[in-house]
PDB file of N, CA and C in Angstrom:
ATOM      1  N   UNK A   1       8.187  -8.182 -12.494  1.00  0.00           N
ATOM      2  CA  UNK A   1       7.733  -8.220 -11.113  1.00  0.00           C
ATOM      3  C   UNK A   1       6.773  -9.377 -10.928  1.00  0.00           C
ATOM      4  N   UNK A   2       6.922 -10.039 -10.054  1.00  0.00           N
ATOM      5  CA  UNK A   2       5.700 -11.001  -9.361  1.00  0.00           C
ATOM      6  C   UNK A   2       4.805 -10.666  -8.680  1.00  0.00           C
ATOM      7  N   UNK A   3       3.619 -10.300  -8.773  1.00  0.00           N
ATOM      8  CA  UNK A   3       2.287 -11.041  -7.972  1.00  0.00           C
ATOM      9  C   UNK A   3       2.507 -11.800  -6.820  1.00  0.00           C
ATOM     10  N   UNK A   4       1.916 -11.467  -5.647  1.00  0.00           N
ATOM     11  CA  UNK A   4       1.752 -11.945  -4.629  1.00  0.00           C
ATOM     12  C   UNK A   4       0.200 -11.887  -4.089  1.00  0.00           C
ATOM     13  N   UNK A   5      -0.012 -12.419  -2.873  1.00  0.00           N
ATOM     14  CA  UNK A   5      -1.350 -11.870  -2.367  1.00  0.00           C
ATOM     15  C   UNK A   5      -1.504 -10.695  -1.379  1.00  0.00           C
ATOM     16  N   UNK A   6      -2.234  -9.511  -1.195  1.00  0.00           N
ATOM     17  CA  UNK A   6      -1.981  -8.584  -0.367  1.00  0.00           C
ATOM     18  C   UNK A   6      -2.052  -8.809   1.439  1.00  0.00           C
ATOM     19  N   UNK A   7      -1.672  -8.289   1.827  1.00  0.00           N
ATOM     20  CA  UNK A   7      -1.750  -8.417   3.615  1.00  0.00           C
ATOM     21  C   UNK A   7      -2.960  -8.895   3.595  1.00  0.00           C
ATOM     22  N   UNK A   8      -2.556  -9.562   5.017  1.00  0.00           N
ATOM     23  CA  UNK A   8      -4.065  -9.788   5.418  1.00  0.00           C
ATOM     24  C   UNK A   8      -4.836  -8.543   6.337  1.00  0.00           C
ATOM     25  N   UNK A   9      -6.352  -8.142   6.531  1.00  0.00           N
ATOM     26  CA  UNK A   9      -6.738  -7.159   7.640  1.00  0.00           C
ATOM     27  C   UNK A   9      -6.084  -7.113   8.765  1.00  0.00           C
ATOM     28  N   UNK A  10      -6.224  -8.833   8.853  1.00  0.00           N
ATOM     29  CA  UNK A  10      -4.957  -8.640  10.385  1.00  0.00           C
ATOM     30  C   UNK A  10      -4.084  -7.849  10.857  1.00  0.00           C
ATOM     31  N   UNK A  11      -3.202  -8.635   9.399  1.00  0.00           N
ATOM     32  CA  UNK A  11      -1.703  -8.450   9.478  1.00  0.00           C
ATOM     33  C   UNK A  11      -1.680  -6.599   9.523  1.00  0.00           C
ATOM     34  N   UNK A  12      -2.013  -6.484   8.495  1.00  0.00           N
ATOM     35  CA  UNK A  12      -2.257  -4.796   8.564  1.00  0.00           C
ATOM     36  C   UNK A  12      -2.994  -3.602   9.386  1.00  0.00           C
ATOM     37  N   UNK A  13      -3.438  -4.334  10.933  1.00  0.00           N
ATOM     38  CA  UNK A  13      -3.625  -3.526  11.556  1.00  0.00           C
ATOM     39  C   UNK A  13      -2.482  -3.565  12.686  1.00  0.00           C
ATOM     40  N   UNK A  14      -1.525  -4.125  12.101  1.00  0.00           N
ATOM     41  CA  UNK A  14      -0.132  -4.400  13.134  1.00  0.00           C
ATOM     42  C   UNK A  14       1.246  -3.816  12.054  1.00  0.00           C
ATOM     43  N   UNK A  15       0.753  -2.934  11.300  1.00  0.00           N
ATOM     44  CA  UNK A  15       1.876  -3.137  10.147  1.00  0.00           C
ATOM     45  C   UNK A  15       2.054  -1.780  10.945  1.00  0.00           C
ATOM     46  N   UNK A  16       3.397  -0.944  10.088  1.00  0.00           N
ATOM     47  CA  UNK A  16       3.894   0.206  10.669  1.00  0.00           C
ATOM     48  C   UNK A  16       3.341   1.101   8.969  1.00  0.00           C
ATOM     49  N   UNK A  17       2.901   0.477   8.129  1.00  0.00           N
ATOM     50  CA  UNK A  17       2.369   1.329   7.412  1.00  0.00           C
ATOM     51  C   UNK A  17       1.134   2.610   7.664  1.00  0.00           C
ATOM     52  N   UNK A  18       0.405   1.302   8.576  1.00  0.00           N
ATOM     53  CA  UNK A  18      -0.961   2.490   8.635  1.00  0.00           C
ATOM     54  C   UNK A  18      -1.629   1.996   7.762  1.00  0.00           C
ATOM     55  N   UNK A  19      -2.618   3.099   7.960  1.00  0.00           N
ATOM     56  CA  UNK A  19      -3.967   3.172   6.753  1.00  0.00           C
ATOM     57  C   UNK A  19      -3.870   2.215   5.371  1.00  0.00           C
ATOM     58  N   UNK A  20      -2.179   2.447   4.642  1.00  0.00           N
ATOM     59  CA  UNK A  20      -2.213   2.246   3.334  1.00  0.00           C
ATOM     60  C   UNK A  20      -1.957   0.069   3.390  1.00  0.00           C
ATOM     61  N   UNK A  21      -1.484  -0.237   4.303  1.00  0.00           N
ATOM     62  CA  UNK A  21      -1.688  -1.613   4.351  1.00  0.00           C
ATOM     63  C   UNK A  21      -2.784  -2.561   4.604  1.00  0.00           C
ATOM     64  N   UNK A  22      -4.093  -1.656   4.583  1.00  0.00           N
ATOM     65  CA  UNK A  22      -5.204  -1.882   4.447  1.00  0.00           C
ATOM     66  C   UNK A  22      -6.320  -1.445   3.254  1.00  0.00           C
ATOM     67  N   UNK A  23      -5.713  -0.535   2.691  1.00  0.00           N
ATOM     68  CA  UNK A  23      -6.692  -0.063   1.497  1.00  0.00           C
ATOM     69  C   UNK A  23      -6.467  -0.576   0.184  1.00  0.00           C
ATOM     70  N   UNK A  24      -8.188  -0.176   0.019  1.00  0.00           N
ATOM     71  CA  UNK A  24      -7.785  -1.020  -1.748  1.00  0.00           C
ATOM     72  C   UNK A  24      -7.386  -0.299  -2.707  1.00  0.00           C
ATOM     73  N   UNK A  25      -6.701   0.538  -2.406  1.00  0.00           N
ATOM     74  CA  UNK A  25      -5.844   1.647  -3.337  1.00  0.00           C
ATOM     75  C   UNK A  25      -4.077   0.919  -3.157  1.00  0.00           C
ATOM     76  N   UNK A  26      -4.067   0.721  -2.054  1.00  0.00           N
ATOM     77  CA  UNK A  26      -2.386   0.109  -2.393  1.00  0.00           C
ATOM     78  C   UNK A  26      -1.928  -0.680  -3.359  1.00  0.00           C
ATOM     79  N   UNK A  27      -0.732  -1.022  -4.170  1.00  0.00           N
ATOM     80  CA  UNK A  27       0.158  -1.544  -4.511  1.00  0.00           C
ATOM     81  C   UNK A  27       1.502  -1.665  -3.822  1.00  0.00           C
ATOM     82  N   UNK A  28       1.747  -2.968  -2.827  1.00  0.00           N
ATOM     83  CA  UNK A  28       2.737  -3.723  -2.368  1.00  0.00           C
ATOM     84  C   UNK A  28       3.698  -3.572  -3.292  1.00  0.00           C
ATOM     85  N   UNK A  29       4.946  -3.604  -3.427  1.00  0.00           N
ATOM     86  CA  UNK A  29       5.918  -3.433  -3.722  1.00  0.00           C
ATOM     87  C   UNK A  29       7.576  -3.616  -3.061  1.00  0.00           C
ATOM     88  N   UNK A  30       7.769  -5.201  -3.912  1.00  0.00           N
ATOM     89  CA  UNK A  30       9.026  -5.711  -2.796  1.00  0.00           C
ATOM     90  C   UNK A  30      10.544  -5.619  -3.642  1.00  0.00           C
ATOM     91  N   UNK A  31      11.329  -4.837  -3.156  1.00  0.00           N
ATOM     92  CA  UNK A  31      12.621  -4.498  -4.090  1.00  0.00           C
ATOM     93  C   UNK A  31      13.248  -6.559  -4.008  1.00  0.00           C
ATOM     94  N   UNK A  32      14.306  -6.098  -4.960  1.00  0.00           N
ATOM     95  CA  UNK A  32      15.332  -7.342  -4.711  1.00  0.00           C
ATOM     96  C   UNK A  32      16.158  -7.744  -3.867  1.00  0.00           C
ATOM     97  N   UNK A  33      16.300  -6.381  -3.149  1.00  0.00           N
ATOM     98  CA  UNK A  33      16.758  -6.897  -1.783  1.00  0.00           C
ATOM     99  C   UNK A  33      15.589  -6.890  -0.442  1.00  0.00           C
ATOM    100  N   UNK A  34      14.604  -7.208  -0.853  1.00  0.00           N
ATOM    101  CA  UNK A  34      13.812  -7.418   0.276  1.00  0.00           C
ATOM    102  C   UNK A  34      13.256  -6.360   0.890  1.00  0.00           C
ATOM    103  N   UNK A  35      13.026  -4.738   0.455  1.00  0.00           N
ATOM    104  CA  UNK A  35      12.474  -3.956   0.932  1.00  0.00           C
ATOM    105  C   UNK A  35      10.930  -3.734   0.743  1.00  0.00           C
ATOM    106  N   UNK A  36      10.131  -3.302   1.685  1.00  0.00           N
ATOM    107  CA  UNK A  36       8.634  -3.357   0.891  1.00  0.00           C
ATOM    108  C   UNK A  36       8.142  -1.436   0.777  1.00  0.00           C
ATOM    109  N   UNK A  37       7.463  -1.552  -0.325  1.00  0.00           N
ATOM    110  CA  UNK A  37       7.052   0.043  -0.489  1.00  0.00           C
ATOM    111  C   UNK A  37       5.717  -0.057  -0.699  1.00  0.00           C
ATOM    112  N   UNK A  38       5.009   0.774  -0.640  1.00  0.00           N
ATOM    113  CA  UNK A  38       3.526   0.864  -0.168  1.00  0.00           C
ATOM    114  C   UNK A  38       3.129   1.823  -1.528  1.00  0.00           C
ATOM    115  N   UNK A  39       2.713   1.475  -2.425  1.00  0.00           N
ATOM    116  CA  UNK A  39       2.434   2.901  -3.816  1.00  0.00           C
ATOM    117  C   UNK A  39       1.080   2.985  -3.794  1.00  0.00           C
ATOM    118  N   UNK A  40       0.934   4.485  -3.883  1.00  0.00           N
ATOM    119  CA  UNK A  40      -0.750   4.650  -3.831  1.00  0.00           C
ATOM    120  C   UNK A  40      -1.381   4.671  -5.532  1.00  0.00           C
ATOM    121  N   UNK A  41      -2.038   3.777  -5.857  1.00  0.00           N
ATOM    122  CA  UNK A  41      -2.846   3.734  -6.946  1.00  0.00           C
ATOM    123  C   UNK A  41      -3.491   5.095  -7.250  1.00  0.00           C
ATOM    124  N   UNK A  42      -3.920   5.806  -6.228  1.00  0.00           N
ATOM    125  CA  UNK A  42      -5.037   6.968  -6.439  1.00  0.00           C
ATOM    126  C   UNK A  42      -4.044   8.282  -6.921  1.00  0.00           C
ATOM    127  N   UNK A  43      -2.808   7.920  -6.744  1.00  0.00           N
ATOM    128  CA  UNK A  43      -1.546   9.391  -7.387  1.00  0.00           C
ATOM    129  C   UNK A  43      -1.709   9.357  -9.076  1.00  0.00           C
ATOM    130  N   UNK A  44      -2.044   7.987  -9.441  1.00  0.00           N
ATOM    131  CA  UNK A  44      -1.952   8.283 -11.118  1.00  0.00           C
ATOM    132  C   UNK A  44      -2.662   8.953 -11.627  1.00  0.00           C
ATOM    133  N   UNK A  45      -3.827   9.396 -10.945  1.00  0.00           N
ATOM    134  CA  UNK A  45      -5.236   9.961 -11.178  1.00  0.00           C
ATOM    135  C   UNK A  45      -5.609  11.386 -10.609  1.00  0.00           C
ATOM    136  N   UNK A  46      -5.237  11.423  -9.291  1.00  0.00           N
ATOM    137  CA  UNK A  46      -5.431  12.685  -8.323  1.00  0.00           C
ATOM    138  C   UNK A  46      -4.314  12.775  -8.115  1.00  0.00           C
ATOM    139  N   UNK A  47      -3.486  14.041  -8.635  1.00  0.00           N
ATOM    140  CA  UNK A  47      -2.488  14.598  -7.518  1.00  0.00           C
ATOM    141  C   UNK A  47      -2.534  15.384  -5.939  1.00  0.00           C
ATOM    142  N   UNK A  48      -3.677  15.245  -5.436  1.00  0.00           N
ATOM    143  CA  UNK A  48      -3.515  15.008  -3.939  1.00  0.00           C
ATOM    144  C   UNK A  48      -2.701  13.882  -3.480  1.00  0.00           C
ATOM    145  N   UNK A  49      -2.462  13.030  -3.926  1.00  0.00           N
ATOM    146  CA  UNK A  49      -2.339  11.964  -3.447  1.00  0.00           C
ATOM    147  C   UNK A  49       0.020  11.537  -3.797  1.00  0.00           C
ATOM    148  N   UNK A  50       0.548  11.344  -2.732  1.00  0.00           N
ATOM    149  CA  UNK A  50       1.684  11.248  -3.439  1.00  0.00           C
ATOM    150  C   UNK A  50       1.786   9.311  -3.554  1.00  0.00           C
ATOM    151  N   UNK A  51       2.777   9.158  -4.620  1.00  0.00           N
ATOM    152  CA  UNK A  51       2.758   8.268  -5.288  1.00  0.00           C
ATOM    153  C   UNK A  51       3.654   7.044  -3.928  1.00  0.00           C
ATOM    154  N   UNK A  52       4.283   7.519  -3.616  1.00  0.00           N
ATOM    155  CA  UNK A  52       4.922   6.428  -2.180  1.00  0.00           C
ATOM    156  C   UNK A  52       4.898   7.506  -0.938  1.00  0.00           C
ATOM    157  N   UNK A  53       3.420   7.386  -0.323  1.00  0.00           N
ATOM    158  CA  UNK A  53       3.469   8.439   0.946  1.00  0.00           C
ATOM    159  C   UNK A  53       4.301   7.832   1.837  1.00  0.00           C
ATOM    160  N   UNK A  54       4.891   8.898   2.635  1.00  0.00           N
ATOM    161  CA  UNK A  54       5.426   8.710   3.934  1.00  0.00           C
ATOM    162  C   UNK A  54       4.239   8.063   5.024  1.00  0.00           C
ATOM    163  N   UNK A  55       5.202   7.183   5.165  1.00  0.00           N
ATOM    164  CA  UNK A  55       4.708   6.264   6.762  1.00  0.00           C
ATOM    165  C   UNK A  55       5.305   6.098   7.827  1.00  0.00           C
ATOM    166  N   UNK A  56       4.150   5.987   8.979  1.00  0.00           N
ATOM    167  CA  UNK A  56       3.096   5.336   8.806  1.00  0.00           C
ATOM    168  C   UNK A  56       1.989   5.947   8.273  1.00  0.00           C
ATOM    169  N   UNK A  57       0.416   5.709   7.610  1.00  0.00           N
ATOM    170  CA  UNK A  57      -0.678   7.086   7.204  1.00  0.00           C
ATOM    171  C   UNK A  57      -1.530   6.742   8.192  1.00  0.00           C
ATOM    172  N   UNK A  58      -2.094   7.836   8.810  1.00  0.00           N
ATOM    173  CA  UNK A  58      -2.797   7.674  10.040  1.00  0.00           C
ATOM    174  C   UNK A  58      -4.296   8.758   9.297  1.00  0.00           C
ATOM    175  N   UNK A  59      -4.168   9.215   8.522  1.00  0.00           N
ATOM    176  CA  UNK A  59      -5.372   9.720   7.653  1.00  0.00           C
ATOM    177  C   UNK A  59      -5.287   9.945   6.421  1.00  0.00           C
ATOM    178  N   UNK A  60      -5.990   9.484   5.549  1.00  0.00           N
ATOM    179  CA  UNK A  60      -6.209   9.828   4.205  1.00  0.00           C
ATOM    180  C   UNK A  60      -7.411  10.113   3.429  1.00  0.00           C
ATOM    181  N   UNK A  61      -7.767  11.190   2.806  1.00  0.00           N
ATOM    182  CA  UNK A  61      -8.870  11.392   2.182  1.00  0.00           C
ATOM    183  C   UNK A  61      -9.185  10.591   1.302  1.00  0.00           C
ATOM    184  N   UNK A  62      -8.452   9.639   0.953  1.00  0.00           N
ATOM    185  CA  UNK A  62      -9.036   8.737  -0.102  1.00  0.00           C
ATOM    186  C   UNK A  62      -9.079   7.129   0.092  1.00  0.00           C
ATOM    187  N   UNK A  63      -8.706   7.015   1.425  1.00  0.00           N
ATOM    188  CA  UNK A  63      -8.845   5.454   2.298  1.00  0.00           C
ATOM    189  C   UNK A  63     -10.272   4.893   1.828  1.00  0.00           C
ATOM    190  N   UNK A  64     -10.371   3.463   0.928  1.00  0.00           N
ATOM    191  CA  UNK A  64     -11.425   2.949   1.385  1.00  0.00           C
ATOM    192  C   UNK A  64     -10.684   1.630   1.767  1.00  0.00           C
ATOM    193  N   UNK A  65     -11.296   0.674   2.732  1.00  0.00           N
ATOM    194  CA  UNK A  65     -11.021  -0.113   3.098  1.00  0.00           C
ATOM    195  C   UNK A  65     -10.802  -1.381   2.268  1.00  0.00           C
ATOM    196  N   UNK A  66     -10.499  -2.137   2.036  1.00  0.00           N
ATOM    197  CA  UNK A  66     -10.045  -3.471   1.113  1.00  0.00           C
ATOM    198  C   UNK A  66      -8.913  -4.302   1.279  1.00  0.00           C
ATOM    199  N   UNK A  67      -8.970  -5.074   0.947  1.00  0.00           N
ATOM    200  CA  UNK A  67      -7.537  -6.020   0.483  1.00  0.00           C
ATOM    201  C   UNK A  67      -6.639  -5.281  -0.147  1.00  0.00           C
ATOM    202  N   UNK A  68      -5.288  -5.072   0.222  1.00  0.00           N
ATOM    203  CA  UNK A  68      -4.341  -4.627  -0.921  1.00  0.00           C
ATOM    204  C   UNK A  68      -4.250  -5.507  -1.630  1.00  0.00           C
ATOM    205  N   UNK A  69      -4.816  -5.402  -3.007  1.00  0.00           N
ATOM    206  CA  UNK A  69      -4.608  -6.703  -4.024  1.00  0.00           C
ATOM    207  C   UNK A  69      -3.754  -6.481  -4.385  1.00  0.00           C
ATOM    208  N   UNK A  70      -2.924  -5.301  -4.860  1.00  0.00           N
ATOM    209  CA  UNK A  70      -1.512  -5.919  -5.954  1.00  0.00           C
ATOM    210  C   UNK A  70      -0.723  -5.795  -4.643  1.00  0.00           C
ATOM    211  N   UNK A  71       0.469  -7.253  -5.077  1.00  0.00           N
ATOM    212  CA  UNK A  71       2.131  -7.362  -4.281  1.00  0.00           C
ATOM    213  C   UNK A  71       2.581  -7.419  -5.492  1.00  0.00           C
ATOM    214  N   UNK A  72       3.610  -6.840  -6.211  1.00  0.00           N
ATOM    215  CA  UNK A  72       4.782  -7.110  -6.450  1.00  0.00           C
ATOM    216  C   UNK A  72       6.507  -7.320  -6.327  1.00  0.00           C
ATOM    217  N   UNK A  73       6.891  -7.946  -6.411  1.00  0.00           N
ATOM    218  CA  UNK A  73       8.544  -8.499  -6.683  1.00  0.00           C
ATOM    219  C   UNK A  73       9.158  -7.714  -7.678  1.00  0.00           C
ATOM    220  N   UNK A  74      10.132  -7.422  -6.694  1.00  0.00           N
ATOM    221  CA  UNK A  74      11.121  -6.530  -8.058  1.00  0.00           C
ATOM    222  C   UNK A  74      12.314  -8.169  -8.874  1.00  0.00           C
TER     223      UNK A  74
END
């Protein structure tokens, strides 16, 4: 997989993700055919949390705000 840079705040208050295209819990995730998936970092740790939530997230108990730093390329 490749590394990319995460959304911008901007971009991600226009995304149809929600919440998770803004937090620093995401991992971006782009298939080979061009699909993007949103994985929550905080599922490996807390199972509250599911590992590709349904979107868009309009609340989450574990939102903090940040850069999504990881993108990857499938």
């Amino acid at each position: 997989m490749m590394a990319h840079d995460g959304p911008s705040r901007q971009a991600a208050s226009h995304t149809p993700a929600g919440l998770c295209a803004s937090c620093r819990h995401v991992r971006v995730v782009e298939s080979d055919r061009g699909s993007i998936f949103y994985q929550c970092r905080r599922a490996a740790t807390d199972a509250r949390f599911a590992r590709y939530p349904a979107l868009p997230v309009r609340w989450c108990p574990g939102y903090e705000p940040g850069a999504g730093e990881d993108r990857a390329g499938g």
